[in-house]
Structures are given as C-alpha cells and as structure tokens.
PDB file of N, CA and C in Angstrom:
ATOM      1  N   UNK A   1     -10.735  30.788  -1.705  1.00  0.00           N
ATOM      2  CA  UNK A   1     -10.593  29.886  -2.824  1.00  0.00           C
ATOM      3  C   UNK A   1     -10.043  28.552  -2.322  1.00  0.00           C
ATOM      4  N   UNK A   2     -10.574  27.167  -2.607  1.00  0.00           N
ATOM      5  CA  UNK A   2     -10.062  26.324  -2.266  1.00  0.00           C
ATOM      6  C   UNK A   2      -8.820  25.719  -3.207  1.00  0.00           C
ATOM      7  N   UNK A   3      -7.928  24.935  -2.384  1.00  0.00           N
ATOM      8  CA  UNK A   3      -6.887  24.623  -2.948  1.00  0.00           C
ATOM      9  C   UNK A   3      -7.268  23.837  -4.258  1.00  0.00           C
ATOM     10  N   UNK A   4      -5.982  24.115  -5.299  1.00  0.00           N
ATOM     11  CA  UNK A   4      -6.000  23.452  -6.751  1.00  0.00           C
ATOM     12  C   UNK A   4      -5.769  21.784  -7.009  1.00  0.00           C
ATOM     13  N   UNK A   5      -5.264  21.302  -5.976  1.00  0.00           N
ATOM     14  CA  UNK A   5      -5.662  19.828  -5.843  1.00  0.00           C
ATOM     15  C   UNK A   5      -6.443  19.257  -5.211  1.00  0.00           C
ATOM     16  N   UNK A   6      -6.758  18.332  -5.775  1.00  0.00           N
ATOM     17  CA  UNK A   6      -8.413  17.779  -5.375  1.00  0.00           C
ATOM     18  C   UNK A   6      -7.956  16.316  -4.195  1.00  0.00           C
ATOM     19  N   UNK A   7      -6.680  16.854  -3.515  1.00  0.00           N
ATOM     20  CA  UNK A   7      -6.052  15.423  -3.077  1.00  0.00           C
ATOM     21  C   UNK A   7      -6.209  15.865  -1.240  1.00  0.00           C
ATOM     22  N   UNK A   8      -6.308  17.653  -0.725  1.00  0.00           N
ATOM     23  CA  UNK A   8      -6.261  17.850   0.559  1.00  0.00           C
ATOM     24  C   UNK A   8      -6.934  16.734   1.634  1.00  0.00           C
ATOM     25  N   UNK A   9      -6.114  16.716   2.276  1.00  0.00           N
ATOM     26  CA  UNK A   9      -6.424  15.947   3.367  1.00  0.00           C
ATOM     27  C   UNK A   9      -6.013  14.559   3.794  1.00  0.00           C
ATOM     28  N   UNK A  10      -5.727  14.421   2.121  1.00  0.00           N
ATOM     29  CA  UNK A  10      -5.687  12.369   2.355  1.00  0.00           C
ATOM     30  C   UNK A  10      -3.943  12.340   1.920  1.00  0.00           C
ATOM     31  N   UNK A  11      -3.097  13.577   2.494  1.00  0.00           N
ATOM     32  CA  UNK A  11      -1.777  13.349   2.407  1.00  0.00           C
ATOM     33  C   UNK A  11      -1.450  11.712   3.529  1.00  0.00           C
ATOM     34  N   UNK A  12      -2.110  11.406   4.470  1.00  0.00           N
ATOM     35  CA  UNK A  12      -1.398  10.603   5.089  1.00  0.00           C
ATOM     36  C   UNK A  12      -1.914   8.955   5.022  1.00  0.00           C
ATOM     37  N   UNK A  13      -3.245   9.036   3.718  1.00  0.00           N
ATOM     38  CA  UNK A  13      -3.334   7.920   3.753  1.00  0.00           C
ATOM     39  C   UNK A  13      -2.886   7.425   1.849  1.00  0.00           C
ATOM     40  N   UNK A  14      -2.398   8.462   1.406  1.00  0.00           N
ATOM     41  CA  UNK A  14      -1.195   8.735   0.037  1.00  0.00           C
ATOM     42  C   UNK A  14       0.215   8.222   0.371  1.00  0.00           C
ATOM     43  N   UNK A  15       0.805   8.860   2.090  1.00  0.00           N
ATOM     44  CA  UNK A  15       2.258   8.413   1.991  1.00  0.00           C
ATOM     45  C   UNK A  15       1.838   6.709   2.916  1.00  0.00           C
ATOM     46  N   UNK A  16       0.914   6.878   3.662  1.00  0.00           N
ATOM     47  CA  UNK A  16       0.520   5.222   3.598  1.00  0.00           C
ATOM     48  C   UNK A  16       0.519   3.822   2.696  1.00  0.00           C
ATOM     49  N   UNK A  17       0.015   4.305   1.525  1.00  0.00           N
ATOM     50  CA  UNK A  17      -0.441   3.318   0.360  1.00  0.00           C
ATOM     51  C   UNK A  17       0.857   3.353  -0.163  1.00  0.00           C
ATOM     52  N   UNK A  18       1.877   4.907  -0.511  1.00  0.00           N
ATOM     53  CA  UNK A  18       3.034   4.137  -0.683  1.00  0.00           C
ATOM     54  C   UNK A  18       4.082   2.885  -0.135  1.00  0.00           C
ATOM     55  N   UNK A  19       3.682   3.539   0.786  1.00  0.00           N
ATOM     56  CA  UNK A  19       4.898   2.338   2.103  1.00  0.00           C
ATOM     57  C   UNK A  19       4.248   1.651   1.852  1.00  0.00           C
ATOM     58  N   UNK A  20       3.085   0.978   1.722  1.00  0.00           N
ATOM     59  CA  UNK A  20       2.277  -0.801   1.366  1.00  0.00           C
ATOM     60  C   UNK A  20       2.894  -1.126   0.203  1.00  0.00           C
ATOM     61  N   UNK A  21       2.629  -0.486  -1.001  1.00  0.00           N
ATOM     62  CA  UNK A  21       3.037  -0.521  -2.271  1.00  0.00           C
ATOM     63  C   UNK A  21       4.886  -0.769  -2.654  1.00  0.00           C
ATOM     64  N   UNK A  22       5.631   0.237  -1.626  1.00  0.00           N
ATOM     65  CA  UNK A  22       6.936  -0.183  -1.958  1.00  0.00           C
ATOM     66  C   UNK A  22       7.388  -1.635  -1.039  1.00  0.00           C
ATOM     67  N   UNK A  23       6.878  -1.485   0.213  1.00  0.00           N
ATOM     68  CA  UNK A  23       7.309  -2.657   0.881  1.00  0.00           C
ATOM     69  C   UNK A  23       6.504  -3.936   0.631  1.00  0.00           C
ATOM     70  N   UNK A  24       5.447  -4.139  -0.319  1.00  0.00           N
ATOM     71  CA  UNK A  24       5.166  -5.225  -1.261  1.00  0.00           C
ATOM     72  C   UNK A  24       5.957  -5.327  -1.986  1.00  0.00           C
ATOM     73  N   UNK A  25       6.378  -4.396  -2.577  1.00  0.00           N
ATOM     74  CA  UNK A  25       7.064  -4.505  -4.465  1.00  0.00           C
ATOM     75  C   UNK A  25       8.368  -5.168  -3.658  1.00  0.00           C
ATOM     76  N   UNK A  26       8.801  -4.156  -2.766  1.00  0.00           N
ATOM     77  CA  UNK A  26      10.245  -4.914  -2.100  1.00  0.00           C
ATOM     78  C   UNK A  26      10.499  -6.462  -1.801  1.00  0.00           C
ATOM     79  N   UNK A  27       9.313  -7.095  -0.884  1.00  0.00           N
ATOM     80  CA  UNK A  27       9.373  -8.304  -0.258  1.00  0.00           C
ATOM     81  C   UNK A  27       8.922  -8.942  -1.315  1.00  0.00           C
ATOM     82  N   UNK A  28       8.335  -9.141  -2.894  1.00  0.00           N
ATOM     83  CA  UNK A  28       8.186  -9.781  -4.170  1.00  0.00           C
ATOM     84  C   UNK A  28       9.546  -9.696  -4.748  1.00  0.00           C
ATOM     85  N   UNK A  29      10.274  -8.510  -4.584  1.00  0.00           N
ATOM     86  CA  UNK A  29      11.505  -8.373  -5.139  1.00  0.00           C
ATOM     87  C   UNK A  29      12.584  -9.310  -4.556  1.00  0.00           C
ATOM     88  N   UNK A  30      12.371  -9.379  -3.282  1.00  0.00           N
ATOM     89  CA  UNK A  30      13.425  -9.785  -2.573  1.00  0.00           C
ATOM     90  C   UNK A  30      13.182 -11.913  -2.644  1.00  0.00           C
ATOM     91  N   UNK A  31      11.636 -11.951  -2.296  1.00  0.00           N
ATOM     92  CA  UNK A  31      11.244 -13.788  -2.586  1.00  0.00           C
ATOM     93  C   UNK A  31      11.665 -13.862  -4.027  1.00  0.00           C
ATOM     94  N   UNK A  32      11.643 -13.045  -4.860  1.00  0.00           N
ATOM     95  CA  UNK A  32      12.437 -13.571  -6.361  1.00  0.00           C
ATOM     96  C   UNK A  32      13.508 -14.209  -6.505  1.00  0.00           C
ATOM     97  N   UNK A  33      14.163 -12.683  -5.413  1.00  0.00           N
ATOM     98  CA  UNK A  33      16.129 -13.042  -5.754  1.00  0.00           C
ATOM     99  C   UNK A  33      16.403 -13.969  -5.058  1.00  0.00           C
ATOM    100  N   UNK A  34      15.735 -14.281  -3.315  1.00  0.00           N
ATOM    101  CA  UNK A  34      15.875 -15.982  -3.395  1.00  0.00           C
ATOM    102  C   UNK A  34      15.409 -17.264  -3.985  1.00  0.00           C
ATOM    103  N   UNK A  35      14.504 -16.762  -4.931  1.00  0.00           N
ATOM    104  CA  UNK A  35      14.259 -18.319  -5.906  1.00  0.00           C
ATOM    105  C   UNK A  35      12.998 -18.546  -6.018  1.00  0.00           C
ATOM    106  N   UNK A  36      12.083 -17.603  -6.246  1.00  0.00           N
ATOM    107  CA  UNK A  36      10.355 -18.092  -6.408  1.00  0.00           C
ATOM    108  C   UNK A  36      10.309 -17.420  -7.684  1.00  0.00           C
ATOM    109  N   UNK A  37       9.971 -18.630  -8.421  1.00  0.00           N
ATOM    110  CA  UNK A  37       9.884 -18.787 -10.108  1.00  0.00           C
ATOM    111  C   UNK A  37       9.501 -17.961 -10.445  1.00  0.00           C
ATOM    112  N   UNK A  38       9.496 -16.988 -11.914  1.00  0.00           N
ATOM    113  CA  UNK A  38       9.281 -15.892 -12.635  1.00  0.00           C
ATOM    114  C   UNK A  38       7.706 -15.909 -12.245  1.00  0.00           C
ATOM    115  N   UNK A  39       7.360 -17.418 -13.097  1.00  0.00           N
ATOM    116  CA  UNK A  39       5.711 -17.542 -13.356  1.00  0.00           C
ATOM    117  C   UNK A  39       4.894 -17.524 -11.487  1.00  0.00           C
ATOM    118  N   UNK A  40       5.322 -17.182 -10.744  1.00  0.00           N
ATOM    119  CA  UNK A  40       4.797 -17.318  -9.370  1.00  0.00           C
ATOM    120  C   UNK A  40       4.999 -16.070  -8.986  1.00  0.00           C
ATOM    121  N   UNK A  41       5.422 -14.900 -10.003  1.00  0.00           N
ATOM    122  CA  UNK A  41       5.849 -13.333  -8.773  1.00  0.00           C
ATOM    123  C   UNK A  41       4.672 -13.054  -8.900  1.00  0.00           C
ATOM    124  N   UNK A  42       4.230 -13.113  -9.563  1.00  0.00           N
ATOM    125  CA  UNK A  42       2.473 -12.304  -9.541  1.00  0.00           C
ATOM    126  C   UNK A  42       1.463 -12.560  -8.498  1.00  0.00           C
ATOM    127  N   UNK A  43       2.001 -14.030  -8.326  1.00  0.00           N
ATOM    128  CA  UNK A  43       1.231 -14.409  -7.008  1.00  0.00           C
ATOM    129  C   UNK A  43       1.806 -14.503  -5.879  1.00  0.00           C
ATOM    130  N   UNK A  44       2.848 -14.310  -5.825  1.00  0.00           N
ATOM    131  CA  UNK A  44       3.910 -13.850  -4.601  1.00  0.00           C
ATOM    132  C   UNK A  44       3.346 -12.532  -4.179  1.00  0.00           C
ATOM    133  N   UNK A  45       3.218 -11.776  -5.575  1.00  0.00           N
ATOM    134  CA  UNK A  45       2.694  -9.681  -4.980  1.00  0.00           C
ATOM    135  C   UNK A  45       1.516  -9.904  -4.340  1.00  0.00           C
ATOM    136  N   UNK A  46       0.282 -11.404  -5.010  1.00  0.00           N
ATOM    137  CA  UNK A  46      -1.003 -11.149  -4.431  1.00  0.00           C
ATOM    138  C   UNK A  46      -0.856 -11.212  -3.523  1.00  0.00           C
ATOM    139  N   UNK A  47      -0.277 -12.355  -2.694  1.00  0.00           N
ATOM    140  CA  UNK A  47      -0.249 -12.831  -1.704  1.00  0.00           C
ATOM    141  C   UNK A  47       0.272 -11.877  -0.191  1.00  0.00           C
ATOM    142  N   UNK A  48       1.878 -11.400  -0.956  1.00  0.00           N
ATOM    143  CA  UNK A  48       2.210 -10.315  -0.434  1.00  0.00           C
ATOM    144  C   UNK A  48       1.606  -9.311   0.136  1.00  0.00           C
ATOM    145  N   UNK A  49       0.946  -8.844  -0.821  1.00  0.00           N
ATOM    146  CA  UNK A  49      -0.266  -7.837  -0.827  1.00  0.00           C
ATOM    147  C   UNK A  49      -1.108  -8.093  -0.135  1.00  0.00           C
ATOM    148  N   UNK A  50      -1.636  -9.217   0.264  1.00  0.00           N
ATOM    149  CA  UNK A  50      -2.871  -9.642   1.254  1.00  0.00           C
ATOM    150  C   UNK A  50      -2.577  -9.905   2.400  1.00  0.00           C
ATOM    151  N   UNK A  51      -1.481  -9.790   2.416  1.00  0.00           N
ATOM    152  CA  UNK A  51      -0.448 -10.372   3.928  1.00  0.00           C
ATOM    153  C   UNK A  51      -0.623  -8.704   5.131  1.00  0.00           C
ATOM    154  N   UNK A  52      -0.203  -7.719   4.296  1.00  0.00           N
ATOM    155  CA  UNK A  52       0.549  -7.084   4.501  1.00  0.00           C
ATOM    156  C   UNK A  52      -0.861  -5.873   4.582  1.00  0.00           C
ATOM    157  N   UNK A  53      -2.027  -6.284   4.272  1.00  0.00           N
ATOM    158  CA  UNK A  53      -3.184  -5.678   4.338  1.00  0.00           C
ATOM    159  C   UNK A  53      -3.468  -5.444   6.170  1.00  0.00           C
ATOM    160  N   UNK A  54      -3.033  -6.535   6.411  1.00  0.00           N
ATOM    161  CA  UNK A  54      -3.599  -6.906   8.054  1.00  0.00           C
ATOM    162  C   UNK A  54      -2.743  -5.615   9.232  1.00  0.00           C
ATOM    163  N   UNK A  55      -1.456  -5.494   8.594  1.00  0.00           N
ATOM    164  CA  UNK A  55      -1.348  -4.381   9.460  1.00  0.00           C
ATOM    165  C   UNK A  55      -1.308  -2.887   9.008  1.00  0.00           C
ATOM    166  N   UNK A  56      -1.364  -2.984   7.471  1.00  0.00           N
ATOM    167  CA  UNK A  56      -1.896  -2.181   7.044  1.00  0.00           C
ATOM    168  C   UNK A  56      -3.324  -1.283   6.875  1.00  0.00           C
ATOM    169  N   UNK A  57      -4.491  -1.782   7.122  1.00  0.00           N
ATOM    170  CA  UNK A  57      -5.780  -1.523   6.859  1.00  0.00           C
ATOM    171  C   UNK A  57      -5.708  -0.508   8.707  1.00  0.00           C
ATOM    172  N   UNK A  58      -5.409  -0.758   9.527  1.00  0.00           N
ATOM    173  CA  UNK A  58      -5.784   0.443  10.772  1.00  0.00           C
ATOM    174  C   UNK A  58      -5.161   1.412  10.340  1.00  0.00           C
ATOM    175  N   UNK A  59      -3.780   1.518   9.451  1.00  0.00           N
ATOM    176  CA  UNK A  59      -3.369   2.639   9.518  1.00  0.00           C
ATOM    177  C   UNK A  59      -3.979   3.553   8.126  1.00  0.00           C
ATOM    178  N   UNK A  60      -4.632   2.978   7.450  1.00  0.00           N
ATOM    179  CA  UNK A  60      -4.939   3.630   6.755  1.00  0.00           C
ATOM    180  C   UNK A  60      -6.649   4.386   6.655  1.00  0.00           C
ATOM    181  N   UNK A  61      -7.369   3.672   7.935  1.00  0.00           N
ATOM    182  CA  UNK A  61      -8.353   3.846   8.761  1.00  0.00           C
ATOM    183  C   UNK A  61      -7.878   5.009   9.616  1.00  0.00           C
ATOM    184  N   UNK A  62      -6.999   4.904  10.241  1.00  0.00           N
ATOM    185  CA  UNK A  62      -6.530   6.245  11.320  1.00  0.00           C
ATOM    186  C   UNK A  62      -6.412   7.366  10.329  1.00  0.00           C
ATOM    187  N   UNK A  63      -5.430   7.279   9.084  1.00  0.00           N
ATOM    188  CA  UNK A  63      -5.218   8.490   8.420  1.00  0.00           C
ATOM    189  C   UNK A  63      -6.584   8.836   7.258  1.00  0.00           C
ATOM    190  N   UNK A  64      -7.344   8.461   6.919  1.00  0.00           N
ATOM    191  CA  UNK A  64      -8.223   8.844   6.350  1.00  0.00           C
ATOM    192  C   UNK A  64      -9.047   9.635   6.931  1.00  0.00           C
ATOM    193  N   UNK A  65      -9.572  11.142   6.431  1.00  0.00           N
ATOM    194  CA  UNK A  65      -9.947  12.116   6.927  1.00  0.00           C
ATOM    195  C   UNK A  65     -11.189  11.895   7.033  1.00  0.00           C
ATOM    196  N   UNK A  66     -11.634  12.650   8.152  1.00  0.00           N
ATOM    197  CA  UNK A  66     -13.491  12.273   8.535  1.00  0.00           C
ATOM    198  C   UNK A  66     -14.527  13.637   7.713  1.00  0.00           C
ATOM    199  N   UNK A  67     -15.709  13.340   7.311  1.00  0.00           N
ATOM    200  CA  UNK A  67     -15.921  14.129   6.540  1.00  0.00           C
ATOM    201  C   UNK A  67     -17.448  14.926   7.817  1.00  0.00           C
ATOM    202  N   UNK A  68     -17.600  15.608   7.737  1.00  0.00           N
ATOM    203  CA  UNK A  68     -19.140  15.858   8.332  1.00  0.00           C
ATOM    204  C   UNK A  68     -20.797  16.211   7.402  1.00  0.00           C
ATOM    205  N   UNK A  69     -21.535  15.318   8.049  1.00  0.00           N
ATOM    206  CA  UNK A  69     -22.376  14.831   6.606  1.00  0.00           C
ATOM    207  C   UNK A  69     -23.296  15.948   7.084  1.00  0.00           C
TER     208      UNK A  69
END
C-alpha cells in the first residue's frame, strides 16, 4: 500500500521552500524595522524574493526527486 500522503519524496525540497520563505519574510521584516516605508514592503518581499532565488533555485534542483519515465 502506498503511503497516505501524496507529499513522499519532496520532504527536502518542502524544508527548502521553507528556509526561502522564512529567510525572505525575515530580511522584509528586518528592511522594515530599519525604515523602508509600509507602502514599499511588498516590494521589498518581491525583490527579496528574487534576490534570494539565485542561491536558492540549485538547491531546490538538487532536492527535487527524479522520476523514471
């Protein structure tokens, strides 16, 4: 019987996307509390977020499971 979550395999590109996700939310959190205007966090996260893609995207290439077609 196969397992009841439909998530096997992609545990390491799950605790990946977190660490992108918290250490974005963090470094938006943190350019706030030094002084980048309310109306600019959104584009602080994009930006953040696109920054942070570059050393992010191999590792989430390494942990994504290979399938056989």
């Amino acid at each position: 019987m196969l397992p009841a979550n439909g998530i096997h395999g992609y545990v390491g590109v799950q605790a990946a996307f977190y660490a992108y996700v918290a250490l974005t939310l963090g470094i938006t959190i943190g350019l706030r509390w030094l002084g980048v205007p309310t109306n600019l966090a959104v584009v602080a996260f994009l930006v953040v977020g696109a920054v942070l893609l570059v050393p992010f995207w191999p590792l989430f290439a390494e942990h994504h499971p290979e399938h056989a077609d």
